[in-house]
PDB file of N, CA and C in Angstrom:
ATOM      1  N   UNK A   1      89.997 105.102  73.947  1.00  0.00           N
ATOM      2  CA  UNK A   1      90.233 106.175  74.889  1.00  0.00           C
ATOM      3  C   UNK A   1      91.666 106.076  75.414  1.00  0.00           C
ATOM      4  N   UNK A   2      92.150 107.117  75.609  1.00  0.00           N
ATOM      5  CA  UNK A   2      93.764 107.100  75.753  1.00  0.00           C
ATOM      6  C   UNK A   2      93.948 106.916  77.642  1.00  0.00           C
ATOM      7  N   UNK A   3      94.520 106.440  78.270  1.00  0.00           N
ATOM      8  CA  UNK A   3      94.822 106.437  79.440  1.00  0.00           C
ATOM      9  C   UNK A   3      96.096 106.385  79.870  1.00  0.00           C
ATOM     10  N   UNK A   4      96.480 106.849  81.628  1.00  0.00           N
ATOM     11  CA  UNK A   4      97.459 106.480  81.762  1.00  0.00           C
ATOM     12  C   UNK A   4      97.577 105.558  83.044  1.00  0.00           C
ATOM     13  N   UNK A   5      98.522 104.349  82.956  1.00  0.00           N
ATOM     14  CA  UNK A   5      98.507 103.754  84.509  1.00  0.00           C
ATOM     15  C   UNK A   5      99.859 103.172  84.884  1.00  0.00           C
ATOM     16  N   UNK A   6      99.844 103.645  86.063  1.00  0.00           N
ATOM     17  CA  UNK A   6     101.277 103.069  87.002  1.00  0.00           C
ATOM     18  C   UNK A   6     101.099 101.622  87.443  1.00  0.00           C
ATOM     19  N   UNK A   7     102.327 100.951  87.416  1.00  0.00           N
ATOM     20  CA  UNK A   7     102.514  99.025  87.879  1.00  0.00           C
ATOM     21  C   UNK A   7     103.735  99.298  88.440  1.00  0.00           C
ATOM     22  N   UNK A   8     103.734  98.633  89.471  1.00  0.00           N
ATOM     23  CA  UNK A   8     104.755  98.091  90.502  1.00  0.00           C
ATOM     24  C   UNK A   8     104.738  96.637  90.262  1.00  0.00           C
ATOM     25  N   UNK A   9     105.788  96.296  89.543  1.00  0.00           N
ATOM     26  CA  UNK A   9     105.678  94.885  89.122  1.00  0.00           C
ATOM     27  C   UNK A   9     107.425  94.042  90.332  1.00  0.00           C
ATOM     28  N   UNK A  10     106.913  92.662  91.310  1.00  0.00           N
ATOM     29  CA  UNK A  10     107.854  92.449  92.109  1.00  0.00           C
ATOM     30  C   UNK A  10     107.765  91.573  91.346  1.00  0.00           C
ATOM     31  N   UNK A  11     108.747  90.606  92.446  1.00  0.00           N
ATOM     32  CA  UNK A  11     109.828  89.230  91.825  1.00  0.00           C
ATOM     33  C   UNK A  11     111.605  89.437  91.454  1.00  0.00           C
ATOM     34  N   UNK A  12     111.561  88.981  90.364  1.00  0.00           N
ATOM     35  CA  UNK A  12     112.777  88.503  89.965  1.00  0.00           C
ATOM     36  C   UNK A  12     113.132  89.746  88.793  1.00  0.00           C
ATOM     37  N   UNK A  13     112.807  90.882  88.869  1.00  0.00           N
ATOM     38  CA  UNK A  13     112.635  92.030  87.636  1.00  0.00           C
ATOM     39  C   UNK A  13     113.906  92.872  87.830  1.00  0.00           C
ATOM     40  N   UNK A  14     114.702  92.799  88.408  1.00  0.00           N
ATOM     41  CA  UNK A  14     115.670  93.436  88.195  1.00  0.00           C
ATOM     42  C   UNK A  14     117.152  92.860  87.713  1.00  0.00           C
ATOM     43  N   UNK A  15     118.509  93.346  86.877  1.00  0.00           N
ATOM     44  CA  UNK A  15     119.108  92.728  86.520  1.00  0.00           C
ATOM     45  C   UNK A  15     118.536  91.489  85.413  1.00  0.00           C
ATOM     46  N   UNK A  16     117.631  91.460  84.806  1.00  0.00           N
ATOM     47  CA  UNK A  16     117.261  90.487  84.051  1.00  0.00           C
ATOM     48  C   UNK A  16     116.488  90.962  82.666  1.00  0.00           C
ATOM     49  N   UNK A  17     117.018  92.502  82.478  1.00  0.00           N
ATOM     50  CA  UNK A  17     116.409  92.770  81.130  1.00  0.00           C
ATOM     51  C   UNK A  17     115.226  93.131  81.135  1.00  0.00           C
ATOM     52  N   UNK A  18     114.675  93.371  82.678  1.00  0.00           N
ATOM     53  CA  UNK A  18     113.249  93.582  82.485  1.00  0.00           C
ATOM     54  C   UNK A  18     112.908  95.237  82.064  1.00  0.00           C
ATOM     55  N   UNK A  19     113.458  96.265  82.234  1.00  0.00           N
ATOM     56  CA  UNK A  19     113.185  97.523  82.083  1.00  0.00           C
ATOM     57  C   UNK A  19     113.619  97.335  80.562  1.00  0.00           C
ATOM     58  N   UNK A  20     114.426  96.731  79.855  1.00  0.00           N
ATOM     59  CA  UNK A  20     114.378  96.932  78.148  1.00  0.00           C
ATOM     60  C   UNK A  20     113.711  96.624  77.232  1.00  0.00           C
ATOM     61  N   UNK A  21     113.353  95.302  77.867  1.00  0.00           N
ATOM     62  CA  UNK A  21     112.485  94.647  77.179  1.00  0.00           C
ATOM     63  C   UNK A  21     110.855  95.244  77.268  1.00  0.00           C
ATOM     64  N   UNK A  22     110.408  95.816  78.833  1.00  0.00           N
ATOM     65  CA  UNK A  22     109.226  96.507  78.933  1.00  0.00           C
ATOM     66  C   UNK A  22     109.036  98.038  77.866  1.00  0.00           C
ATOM     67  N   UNK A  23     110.450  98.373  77.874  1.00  0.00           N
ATOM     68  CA  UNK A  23     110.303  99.354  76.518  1.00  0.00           C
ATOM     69  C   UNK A  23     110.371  98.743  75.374  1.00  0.00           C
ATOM     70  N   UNK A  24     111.171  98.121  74.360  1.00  0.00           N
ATOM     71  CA  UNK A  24     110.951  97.287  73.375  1.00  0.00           C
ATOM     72  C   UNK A  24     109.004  97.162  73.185  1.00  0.00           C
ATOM     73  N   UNK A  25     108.814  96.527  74.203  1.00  0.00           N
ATOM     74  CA  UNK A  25     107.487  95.917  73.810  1.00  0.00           C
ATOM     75  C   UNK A  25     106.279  97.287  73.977  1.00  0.00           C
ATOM     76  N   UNK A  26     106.681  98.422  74.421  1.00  0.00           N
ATOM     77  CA  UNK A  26     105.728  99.175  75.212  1.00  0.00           C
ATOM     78  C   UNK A  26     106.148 100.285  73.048  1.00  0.00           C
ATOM     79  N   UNK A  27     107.170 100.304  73.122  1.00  0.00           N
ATOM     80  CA  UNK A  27     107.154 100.894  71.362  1.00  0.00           C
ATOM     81  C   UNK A  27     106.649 100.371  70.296  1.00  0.00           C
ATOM     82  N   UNK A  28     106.382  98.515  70.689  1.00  0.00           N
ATOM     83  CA  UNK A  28     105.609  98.023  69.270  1.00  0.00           C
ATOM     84  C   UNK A  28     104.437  98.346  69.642  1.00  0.00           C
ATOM     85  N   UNK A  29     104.034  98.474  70.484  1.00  0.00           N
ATOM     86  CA  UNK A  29     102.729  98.560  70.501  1.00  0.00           C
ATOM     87  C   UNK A  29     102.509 100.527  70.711  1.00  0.00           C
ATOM     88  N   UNK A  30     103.294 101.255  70.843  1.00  0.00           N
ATOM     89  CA  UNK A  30     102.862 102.430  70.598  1.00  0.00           C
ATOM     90  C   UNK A  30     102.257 103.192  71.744  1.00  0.00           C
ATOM     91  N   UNK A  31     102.737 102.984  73.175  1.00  0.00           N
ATOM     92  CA  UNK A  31     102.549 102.942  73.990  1.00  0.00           C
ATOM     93  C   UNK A  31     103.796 103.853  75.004  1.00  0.00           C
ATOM     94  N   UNK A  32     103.627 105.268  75.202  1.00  0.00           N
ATOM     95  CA  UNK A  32     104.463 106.009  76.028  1.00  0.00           C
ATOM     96  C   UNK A  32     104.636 106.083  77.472  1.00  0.00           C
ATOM     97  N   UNK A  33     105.691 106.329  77.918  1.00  0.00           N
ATOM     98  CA  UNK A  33     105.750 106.131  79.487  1.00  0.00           C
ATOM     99  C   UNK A  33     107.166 105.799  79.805  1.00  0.00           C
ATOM    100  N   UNK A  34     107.577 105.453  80.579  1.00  0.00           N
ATOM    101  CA  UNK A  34     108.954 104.950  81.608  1.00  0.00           C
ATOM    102  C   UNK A  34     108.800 103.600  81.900  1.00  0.00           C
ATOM    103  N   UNK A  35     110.026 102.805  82.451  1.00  0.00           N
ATOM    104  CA  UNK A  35     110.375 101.773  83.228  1.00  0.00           C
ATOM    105  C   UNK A  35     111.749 102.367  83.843  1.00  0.00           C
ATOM    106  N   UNK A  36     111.254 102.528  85.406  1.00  0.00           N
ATOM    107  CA  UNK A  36     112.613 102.182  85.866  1.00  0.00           C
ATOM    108  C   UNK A  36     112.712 101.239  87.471  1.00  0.00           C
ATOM    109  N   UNK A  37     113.948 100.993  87.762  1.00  0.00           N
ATOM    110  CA  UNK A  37     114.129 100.080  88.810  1.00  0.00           C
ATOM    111  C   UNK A  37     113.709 100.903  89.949  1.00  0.00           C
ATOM    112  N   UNK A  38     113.451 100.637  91.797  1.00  0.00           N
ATOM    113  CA  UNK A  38     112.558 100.853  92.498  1.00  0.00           C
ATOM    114  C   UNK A  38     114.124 100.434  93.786  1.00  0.00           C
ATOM    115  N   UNK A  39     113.868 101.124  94.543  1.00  0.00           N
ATOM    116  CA  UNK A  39     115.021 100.736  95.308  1.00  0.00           C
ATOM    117  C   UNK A  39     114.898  99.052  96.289  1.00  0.00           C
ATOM    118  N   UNK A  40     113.389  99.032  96.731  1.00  0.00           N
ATOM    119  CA  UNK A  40     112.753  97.643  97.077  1.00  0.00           C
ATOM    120  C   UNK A  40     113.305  96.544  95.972  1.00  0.00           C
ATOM    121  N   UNK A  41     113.426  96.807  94.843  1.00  0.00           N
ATOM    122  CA  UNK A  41     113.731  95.480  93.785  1.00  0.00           C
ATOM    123  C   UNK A  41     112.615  95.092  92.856  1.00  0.00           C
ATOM    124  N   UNK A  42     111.497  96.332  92.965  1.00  0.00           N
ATOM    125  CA  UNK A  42     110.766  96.189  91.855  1.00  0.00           C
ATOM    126  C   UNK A  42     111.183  97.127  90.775  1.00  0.00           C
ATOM    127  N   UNK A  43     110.201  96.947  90.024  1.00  0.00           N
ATOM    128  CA  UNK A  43     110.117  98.134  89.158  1.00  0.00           C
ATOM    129  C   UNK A  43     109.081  99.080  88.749  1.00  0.00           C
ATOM    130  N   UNK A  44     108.892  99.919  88.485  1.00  0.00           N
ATOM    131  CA  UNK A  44     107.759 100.899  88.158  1.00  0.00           C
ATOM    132  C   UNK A  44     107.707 101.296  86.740  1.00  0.00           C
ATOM    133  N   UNK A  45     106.516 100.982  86.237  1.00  0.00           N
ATOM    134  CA  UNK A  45     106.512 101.552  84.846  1.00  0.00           C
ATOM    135  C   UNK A  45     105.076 102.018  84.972  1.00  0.00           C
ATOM    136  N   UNK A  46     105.096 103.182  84.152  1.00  0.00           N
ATOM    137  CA  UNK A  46     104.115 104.242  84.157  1.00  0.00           C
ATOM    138  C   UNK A  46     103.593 104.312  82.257  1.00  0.00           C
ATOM    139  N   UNK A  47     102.495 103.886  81.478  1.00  0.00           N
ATOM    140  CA  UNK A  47     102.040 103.858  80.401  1.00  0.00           C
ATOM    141  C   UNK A  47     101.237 104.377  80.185  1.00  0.00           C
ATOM    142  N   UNK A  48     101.623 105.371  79.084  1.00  0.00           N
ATOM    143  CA  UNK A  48     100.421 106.301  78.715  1.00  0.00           C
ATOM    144  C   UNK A  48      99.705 105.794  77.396  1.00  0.00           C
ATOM    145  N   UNK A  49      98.259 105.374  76.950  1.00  0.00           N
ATOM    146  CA  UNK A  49      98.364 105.256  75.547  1.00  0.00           C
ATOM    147  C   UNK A  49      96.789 104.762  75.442  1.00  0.00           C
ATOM    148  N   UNK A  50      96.425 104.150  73.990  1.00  0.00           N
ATOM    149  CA  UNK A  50      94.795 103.833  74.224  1.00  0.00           C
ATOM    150  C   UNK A  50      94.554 102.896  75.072  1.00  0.00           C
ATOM    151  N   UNK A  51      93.600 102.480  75.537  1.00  0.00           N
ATOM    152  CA  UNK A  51      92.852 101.576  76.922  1.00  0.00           C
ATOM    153  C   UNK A  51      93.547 100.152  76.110  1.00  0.00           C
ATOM    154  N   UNK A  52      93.123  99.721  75.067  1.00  0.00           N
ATOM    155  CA  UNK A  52      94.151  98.130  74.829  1.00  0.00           C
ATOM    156  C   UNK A  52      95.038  98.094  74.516  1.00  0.00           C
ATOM    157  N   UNK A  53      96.195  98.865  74.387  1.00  0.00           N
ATOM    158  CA  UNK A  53      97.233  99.211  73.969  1.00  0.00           C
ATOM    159  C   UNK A  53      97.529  98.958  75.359  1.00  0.00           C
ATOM    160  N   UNK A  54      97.622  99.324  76.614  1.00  0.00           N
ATOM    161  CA  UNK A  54      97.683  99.777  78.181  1.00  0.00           C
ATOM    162  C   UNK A  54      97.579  97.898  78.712  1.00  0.00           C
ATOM    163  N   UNK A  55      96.258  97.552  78.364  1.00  0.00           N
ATOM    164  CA  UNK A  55      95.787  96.375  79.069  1.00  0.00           C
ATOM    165  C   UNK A  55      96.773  94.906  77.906  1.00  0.00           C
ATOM    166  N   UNK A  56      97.531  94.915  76.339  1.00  0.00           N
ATOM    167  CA  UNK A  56      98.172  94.561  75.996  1.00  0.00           C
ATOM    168  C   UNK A  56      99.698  94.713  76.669  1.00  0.00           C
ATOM    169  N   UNK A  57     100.081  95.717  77.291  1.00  0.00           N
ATOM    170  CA  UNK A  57     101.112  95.601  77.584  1.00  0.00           C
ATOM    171  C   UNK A  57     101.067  95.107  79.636  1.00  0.00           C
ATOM    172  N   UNK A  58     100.361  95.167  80.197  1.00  0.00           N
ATOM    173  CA  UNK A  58      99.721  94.800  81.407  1.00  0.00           C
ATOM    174  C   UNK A  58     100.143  93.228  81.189  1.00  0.00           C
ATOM    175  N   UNK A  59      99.437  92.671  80.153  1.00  0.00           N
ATOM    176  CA  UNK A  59      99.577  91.397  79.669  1.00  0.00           C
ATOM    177  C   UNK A  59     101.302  90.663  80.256  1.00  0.00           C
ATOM    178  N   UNK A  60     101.857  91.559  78.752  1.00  0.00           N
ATOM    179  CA  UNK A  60     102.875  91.680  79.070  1.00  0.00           C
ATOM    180  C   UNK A  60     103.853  91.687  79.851  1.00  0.00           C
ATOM    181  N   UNK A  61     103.783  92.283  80.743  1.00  0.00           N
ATOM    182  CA  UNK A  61     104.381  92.753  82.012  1.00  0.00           C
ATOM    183  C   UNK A  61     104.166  91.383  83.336  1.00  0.00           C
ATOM    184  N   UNK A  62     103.147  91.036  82.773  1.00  0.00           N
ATOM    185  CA  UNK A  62     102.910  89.455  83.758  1.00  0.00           C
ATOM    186  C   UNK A  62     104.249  88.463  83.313  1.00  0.00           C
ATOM    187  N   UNK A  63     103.982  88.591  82.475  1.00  0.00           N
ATOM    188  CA  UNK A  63     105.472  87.414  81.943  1.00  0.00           C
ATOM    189  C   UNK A  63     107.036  88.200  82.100  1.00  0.00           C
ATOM    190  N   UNK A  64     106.880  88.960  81.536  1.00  0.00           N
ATOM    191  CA  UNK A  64     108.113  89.713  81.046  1.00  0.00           C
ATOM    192  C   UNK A  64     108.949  88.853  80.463  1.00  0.00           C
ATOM    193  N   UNK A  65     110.616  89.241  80.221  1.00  0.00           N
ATOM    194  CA  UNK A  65     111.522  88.615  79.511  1.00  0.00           C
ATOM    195  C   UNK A  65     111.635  87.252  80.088  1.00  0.00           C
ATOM    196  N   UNK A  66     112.353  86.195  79.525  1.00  0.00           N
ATOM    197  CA  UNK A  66     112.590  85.255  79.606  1.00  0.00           C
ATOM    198  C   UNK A  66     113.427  84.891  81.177  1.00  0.00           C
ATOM    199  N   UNK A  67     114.621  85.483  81.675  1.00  0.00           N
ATOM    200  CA  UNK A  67     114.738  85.391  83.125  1.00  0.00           C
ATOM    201  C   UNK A  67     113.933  85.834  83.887  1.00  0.00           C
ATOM    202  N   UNK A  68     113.050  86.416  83.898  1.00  0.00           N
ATOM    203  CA  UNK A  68     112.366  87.367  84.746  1.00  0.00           C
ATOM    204  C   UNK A  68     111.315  86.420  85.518  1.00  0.00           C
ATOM    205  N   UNK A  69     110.797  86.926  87.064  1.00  0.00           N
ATOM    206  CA  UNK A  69     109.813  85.758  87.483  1.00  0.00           C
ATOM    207  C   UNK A  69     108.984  86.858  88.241  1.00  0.00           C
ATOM    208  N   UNK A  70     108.013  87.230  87.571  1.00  0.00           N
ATOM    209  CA  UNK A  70     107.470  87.838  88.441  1.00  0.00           C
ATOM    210  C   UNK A  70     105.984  87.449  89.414  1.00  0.00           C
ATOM    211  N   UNK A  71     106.037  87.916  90.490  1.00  0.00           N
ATOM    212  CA  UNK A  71     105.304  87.730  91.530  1.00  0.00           C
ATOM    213  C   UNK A  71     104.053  88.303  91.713  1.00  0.00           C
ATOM    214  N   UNK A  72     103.399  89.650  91.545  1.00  0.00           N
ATOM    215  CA  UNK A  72     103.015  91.040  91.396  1.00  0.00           C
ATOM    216  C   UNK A  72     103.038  91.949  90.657  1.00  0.00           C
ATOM    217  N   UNK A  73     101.861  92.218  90.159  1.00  0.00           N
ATOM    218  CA  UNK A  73     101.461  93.146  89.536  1.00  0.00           C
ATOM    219  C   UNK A  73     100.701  94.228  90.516  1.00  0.00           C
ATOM    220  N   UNK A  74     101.013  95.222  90.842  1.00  0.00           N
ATOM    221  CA  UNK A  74     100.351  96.663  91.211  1.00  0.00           C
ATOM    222  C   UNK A  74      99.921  97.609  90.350  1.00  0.00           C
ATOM    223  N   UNK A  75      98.612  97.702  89.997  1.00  0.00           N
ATOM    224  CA  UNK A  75      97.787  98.022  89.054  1.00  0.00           C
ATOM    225  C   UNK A  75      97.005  99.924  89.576  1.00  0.00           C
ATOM    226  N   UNK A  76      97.290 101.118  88.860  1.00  0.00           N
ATOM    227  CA  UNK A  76      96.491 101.985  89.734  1.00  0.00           C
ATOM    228  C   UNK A  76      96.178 103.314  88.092  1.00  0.00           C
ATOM    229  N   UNK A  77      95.315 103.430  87.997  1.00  0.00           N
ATOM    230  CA  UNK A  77      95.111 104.345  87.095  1.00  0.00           C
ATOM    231  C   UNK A  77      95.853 106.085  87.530  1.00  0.00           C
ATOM    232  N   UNK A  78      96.271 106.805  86.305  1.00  0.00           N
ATOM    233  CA  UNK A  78      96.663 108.308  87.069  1.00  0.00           C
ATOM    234  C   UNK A  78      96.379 108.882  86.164  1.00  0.00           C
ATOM    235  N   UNK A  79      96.385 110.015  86.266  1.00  0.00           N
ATOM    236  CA  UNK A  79      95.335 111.299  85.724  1.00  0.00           C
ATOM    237  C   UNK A  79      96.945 111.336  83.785  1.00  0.00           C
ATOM    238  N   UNK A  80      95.865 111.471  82.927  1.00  0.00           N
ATOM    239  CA  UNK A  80      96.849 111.314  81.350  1.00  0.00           C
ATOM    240  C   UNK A  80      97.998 112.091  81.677  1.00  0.00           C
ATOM    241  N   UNK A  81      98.855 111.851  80.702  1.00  0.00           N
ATOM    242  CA  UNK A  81      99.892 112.746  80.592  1.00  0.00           C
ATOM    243  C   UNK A  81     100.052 112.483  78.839  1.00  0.00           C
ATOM    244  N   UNK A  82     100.333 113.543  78.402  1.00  0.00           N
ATOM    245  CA  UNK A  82     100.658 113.185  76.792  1.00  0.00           C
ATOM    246  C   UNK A  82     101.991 113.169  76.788  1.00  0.00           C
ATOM    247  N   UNK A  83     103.024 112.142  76.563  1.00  0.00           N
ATOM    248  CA  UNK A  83     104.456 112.247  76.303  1.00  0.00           C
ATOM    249  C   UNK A  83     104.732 111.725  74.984  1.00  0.00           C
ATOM    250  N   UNK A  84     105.851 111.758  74.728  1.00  0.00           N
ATOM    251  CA  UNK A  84     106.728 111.299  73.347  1.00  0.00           C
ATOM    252  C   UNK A  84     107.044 110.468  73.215  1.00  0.00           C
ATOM    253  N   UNK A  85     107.400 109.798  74.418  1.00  0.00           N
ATOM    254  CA  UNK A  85     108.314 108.146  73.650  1.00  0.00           C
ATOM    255  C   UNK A  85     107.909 107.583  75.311  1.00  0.00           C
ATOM    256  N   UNK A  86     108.534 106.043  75.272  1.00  0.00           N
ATOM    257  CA  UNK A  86     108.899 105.049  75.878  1.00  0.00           C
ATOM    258  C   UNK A  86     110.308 105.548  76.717  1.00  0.00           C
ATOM    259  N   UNK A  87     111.040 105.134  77.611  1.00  0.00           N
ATOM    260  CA  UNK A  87     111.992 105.466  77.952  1.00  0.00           C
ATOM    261  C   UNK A  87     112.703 104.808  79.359  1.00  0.00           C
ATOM    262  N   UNK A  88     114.044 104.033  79.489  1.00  0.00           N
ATOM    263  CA  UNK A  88     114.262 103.617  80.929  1.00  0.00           C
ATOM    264  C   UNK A  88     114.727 104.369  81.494  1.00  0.00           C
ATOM    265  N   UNK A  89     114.493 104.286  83.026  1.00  0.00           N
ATOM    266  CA  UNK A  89     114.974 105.400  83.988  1.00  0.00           C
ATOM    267  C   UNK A  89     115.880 104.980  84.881  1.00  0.00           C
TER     268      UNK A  89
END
């Protein structure tokens, strides 16, 4: 089943590659939506795509890139959207 869900992911996510790498990984797996930075110092990424495709990149997003330290995950389902690609904002 295809879904879409918003993360507010805090910590150490900005300046550290985290919005490229969350796309990188959000295209192997086939997975549409945004990452962009948050004026607080998080970031927001919004994924549209099938239910493990979504909860694989969730995964993801716990670790992120190699500098990255994150603290928080903010987890909230939102009504689908069908888009085209991955994309930073």
């Amino acid at each position: 089943m295809n879904i879409c869900k918003r993360f507010i992911i805090s910590g150490r996510v900005q300046g550290v590659w985290y919005r490229g790498s969350t796309q990188q990984q959000a295209r192997r797996l086939g997975v549409k939506g945004y990452a962009r930075n948050l004026t607080d110092g998080s970031v927001e990424v919004m994924a549209c795509g099938p239910d493990e495709k979504i909860d694989e990149l969730r995964n993801w997003l716990q670790q992120g890139p190699s500098n990255a330290k994150v603290d928080a995950i903010m987890a909230e389902e939102i009504e689908f959207r069908d888009l085209n690609s991955f994309e930073t904002r």
